[in-house]
C-alpha atoms as a PDB file:
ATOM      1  CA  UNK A   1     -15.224  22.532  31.073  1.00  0.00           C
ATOM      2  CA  UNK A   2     -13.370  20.331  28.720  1.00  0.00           C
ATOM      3  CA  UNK A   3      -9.903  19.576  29.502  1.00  0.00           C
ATOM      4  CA  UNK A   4      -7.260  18.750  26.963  1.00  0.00           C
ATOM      5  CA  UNK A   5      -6.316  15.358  28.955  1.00  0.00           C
ATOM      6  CA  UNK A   6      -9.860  14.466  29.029  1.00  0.00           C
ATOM      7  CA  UNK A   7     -10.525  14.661  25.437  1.00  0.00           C
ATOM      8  CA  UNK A   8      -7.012  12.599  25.196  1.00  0.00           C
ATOM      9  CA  UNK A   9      -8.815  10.070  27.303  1.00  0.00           C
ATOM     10  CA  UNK A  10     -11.515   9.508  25.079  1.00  0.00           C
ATOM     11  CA  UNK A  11      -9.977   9.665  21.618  1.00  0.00           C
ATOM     12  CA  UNK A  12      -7.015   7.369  22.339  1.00  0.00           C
ATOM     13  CA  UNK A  13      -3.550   7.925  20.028  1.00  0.00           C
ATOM     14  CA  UNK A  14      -3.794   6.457  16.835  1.00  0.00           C
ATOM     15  CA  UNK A  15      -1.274   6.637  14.002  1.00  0.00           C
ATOM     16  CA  UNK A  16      -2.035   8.535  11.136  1.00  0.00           C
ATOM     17  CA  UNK A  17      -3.514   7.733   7.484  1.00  0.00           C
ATOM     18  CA  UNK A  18      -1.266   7.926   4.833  1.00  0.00           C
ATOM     19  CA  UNK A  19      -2.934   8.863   1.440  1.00  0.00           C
ATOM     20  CA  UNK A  20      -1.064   9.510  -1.532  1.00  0.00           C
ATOM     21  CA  UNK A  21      -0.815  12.996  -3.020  1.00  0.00           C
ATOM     22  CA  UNK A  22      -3.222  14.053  -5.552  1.00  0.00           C
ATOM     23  CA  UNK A  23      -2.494  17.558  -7.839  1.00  0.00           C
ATOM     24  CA  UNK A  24      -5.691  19.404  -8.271  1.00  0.00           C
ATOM     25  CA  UNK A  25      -6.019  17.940 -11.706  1.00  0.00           C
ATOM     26  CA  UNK A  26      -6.102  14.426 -10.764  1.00  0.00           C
ATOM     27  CA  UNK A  27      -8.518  15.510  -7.900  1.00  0.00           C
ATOM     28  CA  UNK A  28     -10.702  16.808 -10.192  1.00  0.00           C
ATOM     29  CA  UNK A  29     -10.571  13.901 -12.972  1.00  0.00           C
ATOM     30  CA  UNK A  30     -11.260  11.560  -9.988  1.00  0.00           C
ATOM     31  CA  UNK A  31     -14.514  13.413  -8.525  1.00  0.00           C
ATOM     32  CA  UNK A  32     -15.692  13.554 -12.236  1.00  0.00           C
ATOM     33  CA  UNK A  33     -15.356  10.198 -12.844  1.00  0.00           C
ATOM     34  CA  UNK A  34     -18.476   8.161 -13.779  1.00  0.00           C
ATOM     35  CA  UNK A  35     -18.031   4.439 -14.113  1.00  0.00           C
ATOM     36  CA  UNK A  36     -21.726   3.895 -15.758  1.00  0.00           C
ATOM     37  CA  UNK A  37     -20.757   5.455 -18.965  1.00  0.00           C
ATOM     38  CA  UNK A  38     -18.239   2.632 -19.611  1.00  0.00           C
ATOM     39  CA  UNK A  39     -20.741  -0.024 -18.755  1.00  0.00           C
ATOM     40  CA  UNK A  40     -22.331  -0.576 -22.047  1.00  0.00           C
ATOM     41  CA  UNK A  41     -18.597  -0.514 -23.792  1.00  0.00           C
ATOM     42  CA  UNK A  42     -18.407  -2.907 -26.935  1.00  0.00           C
ATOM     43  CA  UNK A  43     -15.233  -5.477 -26.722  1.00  0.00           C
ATOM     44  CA  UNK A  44     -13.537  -3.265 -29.152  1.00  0.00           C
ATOM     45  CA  UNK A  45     -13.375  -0.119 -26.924  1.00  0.00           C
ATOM     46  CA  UNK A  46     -12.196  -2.081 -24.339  1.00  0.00           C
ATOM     47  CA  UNK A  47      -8.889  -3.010 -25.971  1.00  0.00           C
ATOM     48  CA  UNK A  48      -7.931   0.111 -25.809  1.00  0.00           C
ATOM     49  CA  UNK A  49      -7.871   0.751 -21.978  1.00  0.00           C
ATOM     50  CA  UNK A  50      -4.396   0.049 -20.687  1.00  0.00           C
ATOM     51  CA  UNK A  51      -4.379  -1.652 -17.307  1.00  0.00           C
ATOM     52  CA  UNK A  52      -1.110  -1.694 -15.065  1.00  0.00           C
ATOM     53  CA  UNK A  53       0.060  -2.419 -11.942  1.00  0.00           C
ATOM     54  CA  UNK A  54       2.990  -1.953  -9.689  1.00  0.00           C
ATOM     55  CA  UNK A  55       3.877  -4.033  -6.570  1.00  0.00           C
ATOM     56  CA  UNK A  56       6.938  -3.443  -4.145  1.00  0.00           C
ATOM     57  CA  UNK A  57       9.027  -6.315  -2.908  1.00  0.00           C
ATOM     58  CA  UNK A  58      11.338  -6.633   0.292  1.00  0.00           C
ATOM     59  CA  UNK A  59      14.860  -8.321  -0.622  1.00  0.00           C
ATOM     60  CA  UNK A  60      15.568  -9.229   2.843  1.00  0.00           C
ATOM     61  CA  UNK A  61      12.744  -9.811   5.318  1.00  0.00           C
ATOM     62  CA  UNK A  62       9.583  -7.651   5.721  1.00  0.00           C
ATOM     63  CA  UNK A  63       8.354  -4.551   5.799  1.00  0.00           C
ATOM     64  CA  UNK A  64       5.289  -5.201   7.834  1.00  0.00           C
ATOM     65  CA  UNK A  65       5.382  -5.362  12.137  1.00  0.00           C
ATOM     66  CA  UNK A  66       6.489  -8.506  13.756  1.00  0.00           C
ATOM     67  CA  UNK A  67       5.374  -9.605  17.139  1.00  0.00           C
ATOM     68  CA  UNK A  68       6.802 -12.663  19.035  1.00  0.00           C
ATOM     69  CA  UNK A  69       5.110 -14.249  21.963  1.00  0.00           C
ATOM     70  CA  UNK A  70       7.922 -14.992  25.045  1.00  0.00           C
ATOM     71  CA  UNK A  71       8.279 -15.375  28.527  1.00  0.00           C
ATOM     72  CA  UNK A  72      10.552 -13.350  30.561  1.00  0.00           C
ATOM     73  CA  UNK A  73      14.165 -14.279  30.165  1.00  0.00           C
ATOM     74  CA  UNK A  74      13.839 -15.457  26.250  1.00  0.00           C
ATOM     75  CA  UNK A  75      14.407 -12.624  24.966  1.00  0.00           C
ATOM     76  CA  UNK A  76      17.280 -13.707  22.610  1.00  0.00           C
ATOM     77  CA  UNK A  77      16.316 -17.086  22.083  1.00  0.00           C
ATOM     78  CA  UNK A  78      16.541 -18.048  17.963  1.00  0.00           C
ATOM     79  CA  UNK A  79      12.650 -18.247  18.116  1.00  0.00           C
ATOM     80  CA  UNK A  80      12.266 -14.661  19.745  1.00  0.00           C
ATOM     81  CA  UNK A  81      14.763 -12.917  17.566  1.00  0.00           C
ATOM     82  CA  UNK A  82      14.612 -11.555  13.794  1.00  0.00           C
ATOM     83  CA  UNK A  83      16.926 -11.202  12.420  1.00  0.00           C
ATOM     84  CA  UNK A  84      17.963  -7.958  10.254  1.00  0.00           C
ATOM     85  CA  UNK A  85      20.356  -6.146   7.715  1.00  0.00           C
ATOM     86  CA  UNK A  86      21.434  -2.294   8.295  1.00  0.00           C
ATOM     87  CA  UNK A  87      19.664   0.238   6.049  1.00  0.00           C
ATOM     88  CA  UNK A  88      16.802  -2.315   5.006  1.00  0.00           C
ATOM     89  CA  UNK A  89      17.825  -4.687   2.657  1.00  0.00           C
ATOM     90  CA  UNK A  90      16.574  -3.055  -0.042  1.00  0.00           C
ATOM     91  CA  UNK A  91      13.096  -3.546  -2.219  1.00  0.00           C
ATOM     92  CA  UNK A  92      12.284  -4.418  -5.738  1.00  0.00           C
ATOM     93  CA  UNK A  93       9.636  -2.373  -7.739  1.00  0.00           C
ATOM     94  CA  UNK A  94       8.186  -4.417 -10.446  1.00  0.00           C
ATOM     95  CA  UNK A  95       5.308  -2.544 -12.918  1.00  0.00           C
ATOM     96  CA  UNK A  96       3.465  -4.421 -15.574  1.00  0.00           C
ATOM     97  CA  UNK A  97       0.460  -3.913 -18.013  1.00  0.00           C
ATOM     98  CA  UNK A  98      -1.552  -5.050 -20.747  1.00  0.00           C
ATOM     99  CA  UNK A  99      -4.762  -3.678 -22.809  1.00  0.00           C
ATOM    100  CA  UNK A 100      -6.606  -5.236 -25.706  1.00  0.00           C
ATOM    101  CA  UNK A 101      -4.705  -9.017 -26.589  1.00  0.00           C
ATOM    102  CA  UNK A 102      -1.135  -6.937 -25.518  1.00  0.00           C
ATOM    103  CA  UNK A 103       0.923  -7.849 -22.728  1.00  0.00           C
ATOM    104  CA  UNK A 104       3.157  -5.289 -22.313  1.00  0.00           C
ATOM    105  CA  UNK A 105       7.068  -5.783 -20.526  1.00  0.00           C
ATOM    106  CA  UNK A 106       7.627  -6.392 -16.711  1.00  0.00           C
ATOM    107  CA  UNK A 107      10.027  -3.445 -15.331  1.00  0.00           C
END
């Protein structure tokens, strides 16, 4: 008989997924989705598609994982250390777009 521990054993701890929330309408818009009906799409219906993007941008340092390689006893040497700012350091969104011959504003 299968043990709790055992099955811990074999299916190691991993963090979780993250996925972004999706209302039943937008679930339903993407599963109904067909890219093939806008593959024959003239020039002209094309310039009215708006295409944006958003990207997210750290102030002070990163937001991704840092790992340091050191011996024992260098724990605070400059090389080993990062340094850091309380409560972050704070991001920058930034969201842009353009469709057709448009360029729309940077936020």
């Amino acid at each position: 008989m299968w043990q709790l521990k055992d099955i811990n054993l074999l299916l190691g701890k991993r963090a979780p997924s993250a996925a972004h929330f999706c209302n039943p309408i937008q679930l339903f818009s993407f599963a109904h989705f067909d890219a093939k009906k806008h593959k024959d799409w003239t020039l002209d219906q094309w310039k009215y598609v708006l295409w944006s993007d958003e990207s997210k941008f750290a102030i002070f340092g990163s937001n991704r994982r840092v790992l340091v390689r050191r011996r024992e006893g260098e724990r605070m040497v400059s090389a080993c250390v990062v340094p850091t700012v309380k409560h972050g350091g704070g991001s920058v969104m930034a969201w842009g777009g353009f469709a057709g011959d448009a360029v729309g504003d940077l936020f």
